[in-house]
C-alpha atoms as a PDB file:
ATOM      1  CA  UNK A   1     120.278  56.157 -34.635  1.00  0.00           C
ATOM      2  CA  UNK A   2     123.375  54.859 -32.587  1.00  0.00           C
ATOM      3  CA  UNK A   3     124.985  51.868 -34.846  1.00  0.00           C
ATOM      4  CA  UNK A   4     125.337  49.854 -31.953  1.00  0.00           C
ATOM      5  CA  UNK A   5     122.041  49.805 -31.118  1.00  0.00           C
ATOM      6  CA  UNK A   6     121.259  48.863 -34.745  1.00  0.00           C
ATOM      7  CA  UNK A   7     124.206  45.968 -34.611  1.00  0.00           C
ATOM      8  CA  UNK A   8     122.699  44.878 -31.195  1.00  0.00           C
ATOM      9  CA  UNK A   9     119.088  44.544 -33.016  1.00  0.00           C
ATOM     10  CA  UNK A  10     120.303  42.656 -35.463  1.00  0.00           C
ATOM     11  CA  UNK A  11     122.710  40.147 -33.436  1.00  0.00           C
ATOM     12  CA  UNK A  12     119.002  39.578 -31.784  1.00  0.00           C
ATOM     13  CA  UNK A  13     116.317  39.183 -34.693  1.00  0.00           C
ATOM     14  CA  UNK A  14     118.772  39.058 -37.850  1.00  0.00           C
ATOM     15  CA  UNK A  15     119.792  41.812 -40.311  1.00  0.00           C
ATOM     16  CA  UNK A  16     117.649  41.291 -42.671  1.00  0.00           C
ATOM     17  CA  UNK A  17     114.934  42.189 -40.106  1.00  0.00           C
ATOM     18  CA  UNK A  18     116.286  45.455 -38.862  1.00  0.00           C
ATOM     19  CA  UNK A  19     115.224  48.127 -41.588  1.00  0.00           C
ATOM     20  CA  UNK A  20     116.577  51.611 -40.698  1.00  0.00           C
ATOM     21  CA  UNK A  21     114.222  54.799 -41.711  1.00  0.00           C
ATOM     22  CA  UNK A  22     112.139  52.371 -43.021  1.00  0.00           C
ATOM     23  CA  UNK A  23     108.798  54.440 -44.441  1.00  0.00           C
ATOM     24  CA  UNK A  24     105.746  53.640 -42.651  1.00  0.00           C
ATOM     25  CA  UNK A  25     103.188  54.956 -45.160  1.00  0.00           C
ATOM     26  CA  UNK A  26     103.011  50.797 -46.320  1.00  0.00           C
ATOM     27  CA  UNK A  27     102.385  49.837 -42.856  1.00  0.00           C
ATOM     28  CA  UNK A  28      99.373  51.764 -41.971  1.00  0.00           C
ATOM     29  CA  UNK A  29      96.008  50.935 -43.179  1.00  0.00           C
ATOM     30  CA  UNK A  30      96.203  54.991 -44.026  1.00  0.00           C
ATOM     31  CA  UNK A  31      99.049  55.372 -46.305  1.00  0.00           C
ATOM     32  CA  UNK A  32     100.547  57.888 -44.533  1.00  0.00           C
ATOM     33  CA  UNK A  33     103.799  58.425 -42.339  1.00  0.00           C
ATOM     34  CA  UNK A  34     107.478  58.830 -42.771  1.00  0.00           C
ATOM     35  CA  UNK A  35     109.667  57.119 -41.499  1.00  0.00           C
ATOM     36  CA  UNK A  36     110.880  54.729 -38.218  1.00  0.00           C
ATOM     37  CA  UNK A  37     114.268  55.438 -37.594  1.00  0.00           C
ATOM     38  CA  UNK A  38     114.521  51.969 -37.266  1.00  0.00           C
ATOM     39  CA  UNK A  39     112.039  49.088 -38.198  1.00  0.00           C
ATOM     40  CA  UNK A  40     112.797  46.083 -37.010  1.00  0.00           C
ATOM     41  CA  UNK A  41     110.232  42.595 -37.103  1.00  0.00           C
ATOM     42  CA  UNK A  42     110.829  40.020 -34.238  1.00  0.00           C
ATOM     43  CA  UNK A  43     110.244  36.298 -35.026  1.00  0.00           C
ATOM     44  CA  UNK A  44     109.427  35.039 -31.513  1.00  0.00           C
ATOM     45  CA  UNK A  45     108.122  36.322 -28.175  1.00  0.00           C
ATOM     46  CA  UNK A  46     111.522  35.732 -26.838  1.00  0.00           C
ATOM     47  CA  UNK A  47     112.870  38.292 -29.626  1.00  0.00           C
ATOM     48  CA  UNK A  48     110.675  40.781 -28.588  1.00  0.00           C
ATOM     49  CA  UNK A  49     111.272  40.597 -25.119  1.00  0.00           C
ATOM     50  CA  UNK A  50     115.171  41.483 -25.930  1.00  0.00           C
ATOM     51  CA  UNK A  51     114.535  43.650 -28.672  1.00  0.00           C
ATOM     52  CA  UNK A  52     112.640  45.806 -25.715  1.00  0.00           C
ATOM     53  CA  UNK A  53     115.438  45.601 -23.241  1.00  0.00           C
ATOM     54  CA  UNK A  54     118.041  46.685 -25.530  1.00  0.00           C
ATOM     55  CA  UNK A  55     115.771  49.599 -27.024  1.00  0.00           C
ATOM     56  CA  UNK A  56     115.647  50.545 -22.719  1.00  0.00           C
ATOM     57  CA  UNK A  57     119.200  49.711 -22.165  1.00  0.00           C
ATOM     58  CA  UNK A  58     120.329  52.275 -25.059  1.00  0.00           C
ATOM     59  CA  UNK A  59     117.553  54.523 -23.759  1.00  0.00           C
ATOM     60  CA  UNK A  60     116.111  54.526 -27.136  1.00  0.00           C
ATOM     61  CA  UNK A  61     111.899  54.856 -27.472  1.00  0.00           C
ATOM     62  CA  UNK A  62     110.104  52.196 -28.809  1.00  0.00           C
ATOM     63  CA  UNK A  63     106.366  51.311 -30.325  1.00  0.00           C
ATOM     64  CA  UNK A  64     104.628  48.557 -31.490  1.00  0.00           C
ATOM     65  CA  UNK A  65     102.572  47.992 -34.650  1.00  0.00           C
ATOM     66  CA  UNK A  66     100.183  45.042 -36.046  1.00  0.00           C
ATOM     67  CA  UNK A  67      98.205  46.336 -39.404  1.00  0.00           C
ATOM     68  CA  UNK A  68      98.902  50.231 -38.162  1.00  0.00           C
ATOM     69  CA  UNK A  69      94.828  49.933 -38.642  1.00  0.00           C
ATOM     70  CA  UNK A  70      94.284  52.542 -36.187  1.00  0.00           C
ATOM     71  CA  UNK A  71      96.991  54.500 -36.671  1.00  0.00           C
ATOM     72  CA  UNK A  72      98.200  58.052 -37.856  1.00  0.00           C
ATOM     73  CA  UNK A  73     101.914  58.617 -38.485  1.00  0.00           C
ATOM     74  CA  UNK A  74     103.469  61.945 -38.764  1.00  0.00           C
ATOM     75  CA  UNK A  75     104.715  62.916 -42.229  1.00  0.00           C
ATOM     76  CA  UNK A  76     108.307  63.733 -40.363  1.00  0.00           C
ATOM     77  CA  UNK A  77     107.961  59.895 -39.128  1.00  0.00           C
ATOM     78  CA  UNK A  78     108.755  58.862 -35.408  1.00  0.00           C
ATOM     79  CA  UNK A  79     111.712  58.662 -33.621  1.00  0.00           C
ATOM     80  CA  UNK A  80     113.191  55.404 -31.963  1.00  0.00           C
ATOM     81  CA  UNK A  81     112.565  51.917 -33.029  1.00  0.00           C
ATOM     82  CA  UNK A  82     109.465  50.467 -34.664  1.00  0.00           C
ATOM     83  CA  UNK A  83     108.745  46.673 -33.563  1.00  0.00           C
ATOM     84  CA  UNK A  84     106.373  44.980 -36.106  1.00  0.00           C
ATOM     85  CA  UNK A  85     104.513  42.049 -34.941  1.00  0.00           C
ATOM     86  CA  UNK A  86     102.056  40.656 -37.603  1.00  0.00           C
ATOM     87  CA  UNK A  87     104.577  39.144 -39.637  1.00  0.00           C
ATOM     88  CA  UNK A  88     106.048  36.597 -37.108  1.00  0.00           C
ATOM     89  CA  UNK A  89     103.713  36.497 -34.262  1.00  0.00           C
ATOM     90  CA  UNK A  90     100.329  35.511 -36.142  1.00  0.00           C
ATOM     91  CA  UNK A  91     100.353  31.754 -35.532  1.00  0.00           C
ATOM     92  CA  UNK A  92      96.167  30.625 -34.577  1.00  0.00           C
ATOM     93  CA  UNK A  93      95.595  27.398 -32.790  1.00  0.00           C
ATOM     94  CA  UNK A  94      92.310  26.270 -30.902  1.00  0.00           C
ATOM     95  CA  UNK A  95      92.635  24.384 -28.119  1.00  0.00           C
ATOM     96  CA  UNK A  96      89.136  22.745 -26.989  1.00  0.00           C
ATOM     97  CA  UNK A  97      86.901  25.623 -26.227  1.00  0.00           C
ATOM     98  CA  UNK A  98      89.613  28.529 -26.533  1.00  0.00           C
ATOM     99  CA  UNK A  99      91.654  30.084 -29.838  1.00  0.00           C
ATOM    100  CA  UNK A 100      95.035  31.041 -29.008  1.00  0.00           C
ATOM    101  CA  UNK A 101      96.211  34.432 -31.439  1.00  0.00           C
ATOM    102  CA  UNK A 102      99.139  35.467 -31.633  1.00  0.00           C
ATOM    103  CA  UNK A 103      99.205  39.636 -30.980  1.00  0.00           C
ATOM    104  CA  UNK A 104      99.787  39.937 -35.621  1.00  0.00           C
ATOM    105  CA  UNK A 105      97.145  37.412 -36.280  1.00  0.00           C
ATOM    106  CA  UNK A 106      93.921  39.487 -38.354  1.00  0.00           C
ATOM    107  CA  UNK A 107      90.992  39.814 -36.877  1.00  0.00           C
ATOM    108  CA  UNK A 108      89.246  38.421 -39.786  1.00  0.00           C
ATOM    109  CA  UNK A 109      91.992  35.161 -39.668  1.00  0.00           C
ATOM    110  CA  UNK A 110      90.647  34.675 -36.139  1.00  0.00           C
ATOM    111  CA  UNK A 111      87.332  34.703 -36.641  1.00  0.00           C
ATOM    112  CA  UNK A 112      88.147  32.333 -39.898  1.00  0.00           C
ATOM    113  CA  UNK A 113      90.080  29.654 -37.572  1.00  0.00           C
ATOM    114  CA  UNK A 114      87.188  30.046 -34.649  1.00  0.00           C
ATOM    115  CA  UNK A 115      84.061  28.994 -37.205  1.00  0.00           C
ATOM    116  CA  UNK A 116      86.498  26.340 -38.734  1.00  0.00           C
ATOM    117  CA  UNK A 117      86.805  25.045 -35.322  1.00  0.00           C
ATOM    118  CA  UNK A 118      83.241  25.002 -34.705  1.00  0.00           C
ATOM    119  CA  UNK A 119      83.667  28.105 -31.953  1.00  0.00           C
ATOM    120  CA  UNK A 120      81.308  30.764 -31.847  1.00  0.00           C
ATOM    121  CA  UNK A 121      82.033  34.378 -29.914  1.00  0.00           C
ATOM    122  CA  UNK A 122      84.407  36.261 -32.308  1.00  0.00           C
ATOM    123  CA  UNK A 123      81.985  36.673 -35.031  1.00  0.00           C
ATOM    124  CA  UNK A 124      81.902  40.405 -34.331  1.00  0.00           C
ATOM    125  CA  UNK A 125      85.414  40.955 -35.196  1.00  0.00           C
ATOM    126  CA  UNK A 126      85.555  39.153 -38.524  1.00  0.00           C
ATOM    127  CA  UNK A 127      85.419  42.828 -40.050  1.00  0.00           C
ATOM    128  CA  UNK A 128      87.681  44.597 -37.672  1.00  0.00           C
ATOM    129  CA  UNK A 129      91.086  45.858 -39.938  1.00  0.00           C
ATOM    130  CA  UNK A 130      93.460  45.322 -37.027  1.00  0.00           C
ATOM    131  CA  UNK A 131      95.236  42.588 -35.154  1.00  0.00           C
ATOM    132  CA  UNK A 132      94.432  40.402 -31.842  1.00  0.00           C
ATOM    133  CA  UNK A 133      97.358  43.022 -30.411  1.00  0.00           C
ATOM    134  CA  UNK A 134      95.158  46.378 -31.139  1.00  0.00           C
ATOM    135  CA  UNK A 135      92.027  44.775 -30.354  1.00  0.00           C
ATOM    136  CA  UNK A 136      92.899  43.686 -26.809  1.00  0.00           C
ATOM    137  CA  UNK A 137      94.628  47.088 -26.214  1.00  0.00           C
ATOM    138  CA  UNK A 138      91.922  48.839 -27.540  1.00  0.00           C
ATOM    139  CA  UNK A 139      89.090  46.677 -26.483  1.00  0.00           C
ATOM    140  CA  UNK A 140      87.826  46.541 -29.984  1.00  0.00           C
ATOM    141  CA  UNK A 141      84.430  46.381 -30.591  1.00  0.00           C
ATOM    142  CA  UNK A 142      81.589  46.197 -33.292  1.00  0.00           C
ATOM    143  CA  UNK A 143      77.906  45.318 -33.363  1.00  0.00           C
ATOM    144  CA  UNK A 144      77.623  44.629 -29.867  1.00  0.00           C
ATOM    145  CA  UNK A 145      80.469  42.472 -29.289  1.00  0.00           C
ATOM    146  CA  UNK A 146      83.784  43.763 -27.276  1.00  0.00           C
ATOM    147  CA  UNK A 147      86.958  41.930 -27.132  1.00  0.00           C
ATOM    148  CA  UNK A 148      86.912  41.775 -23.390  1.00  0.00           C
ATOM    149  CA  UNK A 149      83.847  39.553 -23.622  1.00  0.00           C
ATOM    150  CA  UNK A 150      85.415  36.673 -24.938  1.00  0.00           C
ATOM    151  CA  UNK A 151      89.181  37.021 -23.680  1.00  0.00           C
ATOM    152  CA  UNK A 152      90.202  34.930 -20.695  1.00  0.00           C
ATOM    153  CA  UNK A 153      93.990  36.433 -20.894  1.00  0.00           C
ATOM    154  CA  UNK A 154      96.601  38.222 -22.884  1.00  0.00           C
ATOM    155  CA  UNK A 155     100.089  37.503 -22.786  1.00  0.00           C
ATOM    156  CA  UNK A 156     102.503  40.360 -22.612  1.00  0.00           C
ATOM    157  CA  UNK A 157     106.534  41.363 -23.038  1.00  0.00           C
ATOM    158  CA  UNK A 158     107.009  44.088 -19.402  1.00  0.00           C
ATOM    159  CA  UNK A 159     109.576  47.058 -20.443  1.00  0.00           C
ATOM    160  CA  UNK A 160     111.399  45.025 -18.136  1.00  0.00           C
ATOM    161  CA  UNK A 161     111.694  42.165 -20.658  1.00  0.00           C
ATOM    162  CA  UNK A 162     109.714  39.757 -18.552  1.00  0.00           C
ATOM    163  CA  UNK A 163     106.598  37.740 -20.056  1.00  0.00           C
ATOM    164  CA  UNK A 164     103.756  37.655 -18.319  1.00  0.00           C
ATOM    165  CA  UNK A 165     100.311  36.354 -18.463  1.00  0.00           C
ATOM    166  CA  UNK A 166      97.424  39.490 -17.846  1.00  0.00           C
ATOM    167  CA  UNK A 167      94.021  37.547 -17.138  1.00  0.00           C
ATOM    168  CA  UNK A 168      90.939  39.260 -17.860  1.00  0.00           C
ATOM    169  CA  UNK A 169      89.895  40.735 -14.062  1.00  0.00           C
ATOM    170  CA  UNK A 170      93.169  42.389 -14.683  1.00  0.00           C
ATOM    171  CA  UNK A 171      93.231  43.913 -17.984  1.00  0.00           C
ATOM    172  CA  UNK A 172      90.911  47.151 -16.583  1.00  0.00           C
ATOM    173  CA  UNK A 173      89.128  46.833 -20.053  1.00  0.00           C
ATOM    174  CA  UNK A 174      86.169  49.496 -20.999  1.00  0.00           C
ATOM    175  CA  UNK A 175      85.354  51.146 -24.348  1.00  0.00           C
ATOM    176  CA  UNK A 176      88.238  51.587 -26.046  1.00  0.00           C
ATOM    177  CA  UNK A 177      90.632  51.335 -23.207  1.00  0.00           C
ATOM    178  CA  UNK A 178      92.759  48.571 -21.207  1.00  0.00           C
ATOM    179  CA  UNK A 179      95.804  48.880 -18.921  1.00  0.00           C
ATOM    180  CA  UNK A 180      98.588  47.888 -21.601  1.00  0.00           C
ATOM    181  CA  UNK A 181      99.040  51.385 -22.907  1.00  0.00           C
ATOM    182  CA  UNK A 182      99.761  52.703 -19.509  1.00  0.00           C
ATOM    183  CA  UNK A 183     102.133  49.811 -18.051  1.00  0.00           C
ATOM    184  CA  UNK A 184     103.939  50.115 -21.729  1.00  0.00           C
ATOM    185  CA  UNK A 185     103.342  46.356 -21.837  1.00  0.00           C
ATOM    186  CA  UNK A 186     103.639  44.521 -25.676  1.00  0.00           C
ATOM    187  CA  UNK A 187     100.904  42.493 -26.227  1.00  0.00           C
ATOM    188  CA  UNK A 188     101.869  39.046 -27.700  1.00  0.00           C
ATOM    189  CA  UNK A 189      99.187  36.865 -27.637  1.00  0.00           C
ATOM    190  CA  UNK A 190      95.619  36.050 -26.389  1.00  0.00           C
ATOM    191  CA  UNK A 191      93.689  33.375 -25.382  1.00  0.00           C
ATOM    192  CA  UNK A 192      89.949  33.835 -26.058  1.00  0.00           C
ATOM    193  CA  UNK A 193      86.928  31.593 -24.370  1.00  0.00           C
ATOM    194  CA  UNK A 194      84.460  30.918 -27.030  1.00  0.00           C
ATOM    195  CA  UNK A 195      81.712  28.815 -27.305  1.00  0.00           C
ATOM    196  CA  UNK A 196      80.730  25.736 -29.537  1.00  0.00           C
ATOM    197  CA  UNK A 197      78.731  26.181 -32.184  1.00  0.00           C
ATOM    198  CA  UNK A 198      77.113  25.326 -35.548  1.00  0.00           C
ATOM    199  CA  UNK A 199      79.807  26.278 -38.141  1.00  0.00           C
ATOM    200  CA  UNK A 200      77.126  26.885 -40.967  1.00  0.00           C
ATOM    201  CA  UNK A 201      75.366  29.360 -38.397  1.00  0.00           C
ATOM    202  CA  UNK A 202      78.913  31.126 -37.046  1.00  0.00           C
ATOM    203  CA  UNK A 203      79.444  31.404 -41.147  1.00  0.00           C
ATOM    204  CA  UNK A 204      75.909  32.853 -41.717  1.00  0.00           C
ATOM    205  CA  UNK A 205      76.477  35.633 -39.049  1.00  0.00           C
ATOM    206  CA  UNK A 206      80.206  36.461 -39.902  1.00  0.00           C
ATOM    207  CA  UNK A 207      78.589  36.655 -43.859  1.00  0.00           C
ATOM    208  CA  UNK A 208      75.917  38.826 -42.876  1.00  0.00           C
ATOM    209  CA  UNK A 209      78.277  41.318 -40.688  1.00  0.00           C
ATOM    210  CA  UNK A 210      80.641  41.734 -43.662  1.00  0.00           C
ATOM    211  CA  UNK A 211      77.372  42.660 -46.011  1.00  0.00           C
ATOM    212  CA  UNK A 212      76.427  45.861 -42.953  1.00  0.00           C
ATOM    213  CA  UNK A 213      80.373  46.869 -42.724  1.00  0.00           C
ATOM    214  CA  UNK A 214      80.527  46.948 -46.862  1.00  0.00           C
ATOM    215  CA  UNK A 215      77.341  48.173 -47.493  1.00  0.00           C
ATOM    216  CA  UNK A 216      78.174  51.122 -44.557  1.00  0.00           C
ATOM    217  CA  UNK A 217      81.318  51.867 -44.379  1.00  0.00           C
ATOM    218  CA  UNK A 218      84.670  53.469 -46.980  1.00  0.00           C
ATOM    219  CA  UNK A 219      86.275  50.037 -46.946  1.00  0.00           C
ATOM    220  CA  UNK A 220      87.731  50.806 -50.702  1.00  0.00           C
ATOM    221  CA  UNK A 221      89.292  54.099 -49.219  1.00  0.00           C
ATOM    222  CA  UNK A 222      92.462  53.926 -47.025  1.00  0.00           C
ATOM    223  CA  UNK A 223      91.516  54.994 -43.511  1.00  0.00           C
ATOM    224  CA  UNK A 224      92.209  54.514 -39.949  1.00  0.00           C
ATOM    225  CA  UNK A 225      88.589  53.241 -39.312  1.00  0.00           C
ATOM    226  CA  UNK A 226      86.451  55.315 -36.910  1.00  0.00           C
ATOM    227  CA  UNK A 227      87.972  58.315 -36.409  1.00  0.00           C
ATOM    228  CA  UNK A 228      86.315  59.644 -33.627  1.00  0.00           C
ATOM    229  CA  UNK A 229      85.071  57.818 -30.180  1.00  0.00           C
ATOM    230  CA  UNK A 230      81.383  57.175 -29.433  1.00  0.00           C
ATOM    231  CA  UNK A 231      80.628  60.144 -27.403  1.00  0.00           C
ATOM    232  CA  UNK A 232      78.365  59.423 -24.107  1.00  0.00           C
ATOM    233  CA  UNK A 233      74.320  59.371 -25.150  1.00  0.00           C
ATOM    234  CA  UNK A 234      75.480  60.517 -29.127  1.00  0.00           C
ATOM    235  CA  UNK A 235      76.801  58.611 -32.151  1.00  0.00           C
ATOM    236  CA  UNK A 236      79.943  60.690 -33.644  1.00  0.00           C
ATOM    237  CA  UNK A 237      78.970  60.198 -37.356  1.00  0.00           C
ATOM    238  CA  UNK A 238      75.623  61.399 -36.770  1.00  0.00           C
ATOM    239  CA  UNK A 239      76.607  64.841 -35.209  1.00  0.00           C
ATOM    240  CA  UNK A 240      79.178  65.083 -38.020  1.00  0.00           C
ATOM    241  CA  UNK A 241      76.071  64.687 -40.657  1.00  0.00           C
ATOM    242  CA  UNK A 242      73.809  67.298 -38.387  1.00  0.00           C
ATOM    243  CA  UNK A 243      77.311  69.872 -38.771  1.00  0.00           C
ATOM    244  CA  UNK A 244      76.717  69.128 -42.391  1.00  0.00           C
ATOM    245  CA  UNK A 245      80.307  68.187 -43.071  1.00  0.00           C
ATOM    246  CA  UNK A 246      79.617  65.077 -45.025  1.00  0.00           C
ATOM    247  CA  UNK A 247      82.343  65.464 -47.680  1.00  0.00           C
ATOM    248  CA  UNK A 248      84.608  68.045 -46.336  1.00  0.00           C
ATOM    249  CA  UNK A 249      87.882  68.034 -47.491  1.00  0.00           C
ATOM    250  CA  UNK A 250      91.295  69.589 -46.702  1.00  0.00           C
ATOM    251  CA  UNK A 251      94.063  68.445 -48.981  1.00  0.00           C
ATOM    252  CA  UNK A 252      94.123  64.812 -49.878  1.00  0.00           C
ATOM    253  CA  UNK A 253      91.673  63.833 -46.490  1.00  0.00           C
ATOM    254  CA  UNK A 254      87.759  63.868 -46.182  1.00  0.00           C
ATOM    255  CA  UNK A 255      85.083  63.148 -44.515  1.00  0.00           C
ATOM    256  CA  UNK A 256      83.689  60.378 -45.961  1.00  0.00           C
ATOM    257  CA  UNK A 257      80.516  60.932 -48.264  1.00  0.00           C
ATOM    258  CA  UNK A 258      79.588  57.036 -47.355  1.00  0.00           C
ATOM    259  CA  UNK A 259      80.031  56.985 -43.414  1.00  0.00           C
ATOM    260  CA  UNK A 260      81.315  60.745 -41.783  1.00  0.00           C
ATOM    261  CA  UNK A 261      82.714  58.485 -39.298  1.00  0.00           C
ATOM    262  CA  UNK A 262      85.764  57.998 -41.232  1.00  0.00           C
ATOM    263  CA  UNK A 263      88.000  60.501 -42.193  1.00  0.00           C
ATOM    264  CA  UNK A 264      89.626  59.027 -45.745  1.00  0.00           C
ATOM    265  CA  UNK A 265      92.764  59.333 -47.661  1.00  0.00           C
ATOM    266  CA  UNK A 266      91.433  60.370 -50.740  1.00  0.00           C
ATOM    267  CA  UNK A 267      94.457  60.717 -52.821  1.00  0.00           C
ATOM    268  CA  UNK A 268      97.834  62.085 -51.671  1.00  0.00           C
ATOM    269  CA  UNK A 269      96.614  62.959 -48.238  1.00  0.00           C
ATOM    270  CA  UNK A 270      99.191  64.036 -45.339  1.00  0.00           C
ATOM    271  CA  UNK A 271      99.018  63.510 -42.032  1.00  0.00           C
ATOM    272  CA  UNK A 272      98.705  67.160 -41.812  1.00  0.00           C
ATOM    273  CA  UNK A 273      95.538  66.978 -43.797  1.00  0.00           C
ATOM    274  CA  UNK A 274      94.450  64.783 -41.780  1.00  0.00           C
ATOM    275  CA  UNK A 275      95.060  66.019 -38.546  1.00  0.00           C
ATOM    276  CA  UNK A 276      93.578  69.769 -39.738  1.00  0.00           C
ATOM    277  CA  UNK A 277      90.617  67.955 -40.746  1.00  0.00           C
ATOM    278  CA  UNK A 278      90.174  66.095 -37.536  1.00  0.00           C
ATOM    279  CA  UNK A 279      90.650  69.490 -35.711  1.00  0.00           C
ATOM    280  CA  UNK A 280      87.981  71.169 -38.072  1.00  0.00           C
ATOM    281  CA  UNK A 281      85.555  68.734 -37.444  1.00  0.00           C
ATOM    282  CA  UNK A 282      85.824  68.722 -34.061  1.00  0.00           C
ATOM    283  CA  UNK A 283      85.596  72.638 -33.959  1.00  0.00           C
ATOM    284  CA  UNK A 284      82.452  72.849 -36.127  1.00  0.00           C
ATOM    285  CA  UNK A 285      80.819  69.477 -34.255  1.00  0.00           C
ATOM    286  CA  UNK A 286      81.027  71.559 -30.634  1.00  0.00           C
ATOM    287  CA  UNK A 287      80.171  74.495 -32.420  1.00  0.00           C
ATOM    288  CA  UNK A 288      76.768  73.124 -33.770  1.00  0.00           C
ATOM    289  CA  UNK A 289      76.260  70.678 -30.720  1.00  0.00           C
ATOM    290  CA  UNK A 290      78.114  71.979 -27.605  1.00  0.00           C
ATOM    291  CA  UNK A 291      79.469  68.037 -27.685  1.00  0.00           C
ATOM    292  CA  UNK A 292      83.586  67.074 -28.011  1.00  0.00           C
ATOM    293  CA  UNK A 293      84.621  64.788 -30.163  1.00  0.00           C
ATOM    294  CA  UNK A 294      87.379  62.570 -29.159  1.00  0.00           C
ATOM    295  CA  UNK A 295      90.022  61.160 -31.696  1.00  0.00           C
ATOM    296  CA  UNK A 296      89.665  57.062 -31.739  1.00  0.00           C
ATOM    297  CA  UNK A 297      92.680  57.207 -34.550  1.00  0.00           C
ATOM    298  CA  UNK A 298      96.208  57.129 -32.566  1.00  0.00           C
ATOM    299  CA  UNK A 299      98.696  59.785 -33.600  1.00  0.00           C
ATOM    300  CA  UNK A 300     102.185  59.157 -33.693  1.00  0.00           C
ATOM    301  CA  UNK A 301     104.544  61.773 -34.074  1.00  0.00           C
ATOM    302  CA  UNK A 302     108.662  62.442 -33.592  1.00  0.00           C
ATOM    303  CA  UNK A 303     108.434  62.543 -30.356  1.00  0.00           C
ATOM    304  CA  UNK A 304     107.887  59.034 -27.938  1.00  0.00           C
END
């Protein structure tokens, strides 16, 4: 990478937070992936806003990444800069009714800080491995919750460097989709409309939807969660389990024996396992069913 562009990041967010070909394999909830040519970890809104006009001045691609909870990083890495925002941009307040997240704040931190505060609405998410960033890009969902139920806005860094508030008619939320991918907008922070509640009750709920994810799912395997989208009218893990590929393995990754789901890293695995495996799956799932799977697991790869 240009060493002007590296001085530049680190004039904005300080050396010591510009990492070049910084590994990624620690950042992903996978273990896998080379490296960023350059990692570099804002410590304000502000920051990131410049750090993403001087990646678009030098004509340099950039990402961004919370918990890299739903993520799958090449083993070559990727190419450009990295922006990390769960170390700096986390801070959780509530304000009346509402919780304000920063885009790196947990899932499970939010839902923490919305039963302290007596708020009930976010119970749902309290097992979700990701950030309030990936959930309101994604739309995250679990148990019949959906971020987009309970988010009055998101606030957002423009490629242009301009931040903006995105309310919720806006956000073109549905499963697994909103407009921020497409508009390359950052996600910063969100504001979320609960409602008040019993604490004991939001407690008893949030305890009893950790009990279902543990008792279900590979949570003492590395993984990217669900791999695969709900197809329309069909639940993935089931047509994996009719395919009879509960347990298949290629290299370090398999389908797990405990939810087929979930791919898993289950020991050494490459993102080349993984990918193969993802591929095979899909190949034997629309062989047996006639239905295609679609990866729910984001790939990144050397190219932006």
């Amino acid at each position: 990478m240009d060493k002007s562009l590296l001085g530049s990041l680190a004039a904005i967010v300080g050396e010591e937070n510009v990492r070049p070909l910084e590994p990624l394999a620690p950042h992903t909830t996978f273990k896998i992936g080379g490296p960023a040519d350059a990692f570099v970890s804002p410590r304000s809104v502000e920051e990131v806003s410049q750090v993403v006009c001087a990646c678009e001045q030098a004509g340099v691609p950039w990402r961004v990444i919370g918990c890299g909870s739903d993520l799958l990083v090449s083993d070559e890495g990727v190419e450009g800069v990295v922006i990390e925002v769960r170390d700096n941009l986390s801070a959780i307040r509530a304000d009346g009714t509402r919780i304000v997240a920063g885009a790196g704040a947990t899932n499970a931190a939010v839902a923490e800080a919305a039963c302290a505060a007596g708020l009930s609405g976010y119970e749902f998410a309290c097992g979700i491995p990701g950030t309030v960033g990936g959930a309101a890009i994604m739309n995250a969902g679990a148990y019949d919750g959906e971020f987009s139920q309970v988010c009055a806005c998101v606030t957002c860094v423009t490629p242009e460097g301009r931040i903006v508030e995105v309310p919720r008619e806006e956000a073109e939320w549905s499963y697994r989709h909103s407009m921020f991918d497409a508009a390359r907008y950052v996600v910063v922070a969100a504001t979320l409309e609960l409602t008040p509640a019993d604490p004991a009750g939001i407690r008893a709920r949030m305890d009893e939807l950790t009990a279902k994810r543990e008792a279900k799912q590979p949570i003492d395997m590395p993984s990217a969660g669900s791999t695969f989208k709900r197809p329309k009218g069909h639940f993935a893990a089931a047509l994996i389990d009719q395919a009879g590929l509960k347990g298949l393995s290629i290299g370090g990754a398999q389908v797990s024996t405990k939810h087929t789901g979930f791919v898993v890293n289950a020991g050494d695995a490459t993102s080349a396992d993984v990918q193969a495996l993802i591929a095979e799956v899909q190949r034997r799932v629309l062989e047996s069913s006639g239905v295609a799977l679609e990866p729910e697991v984001r790939m990144w790869g050397r190219e932006a």
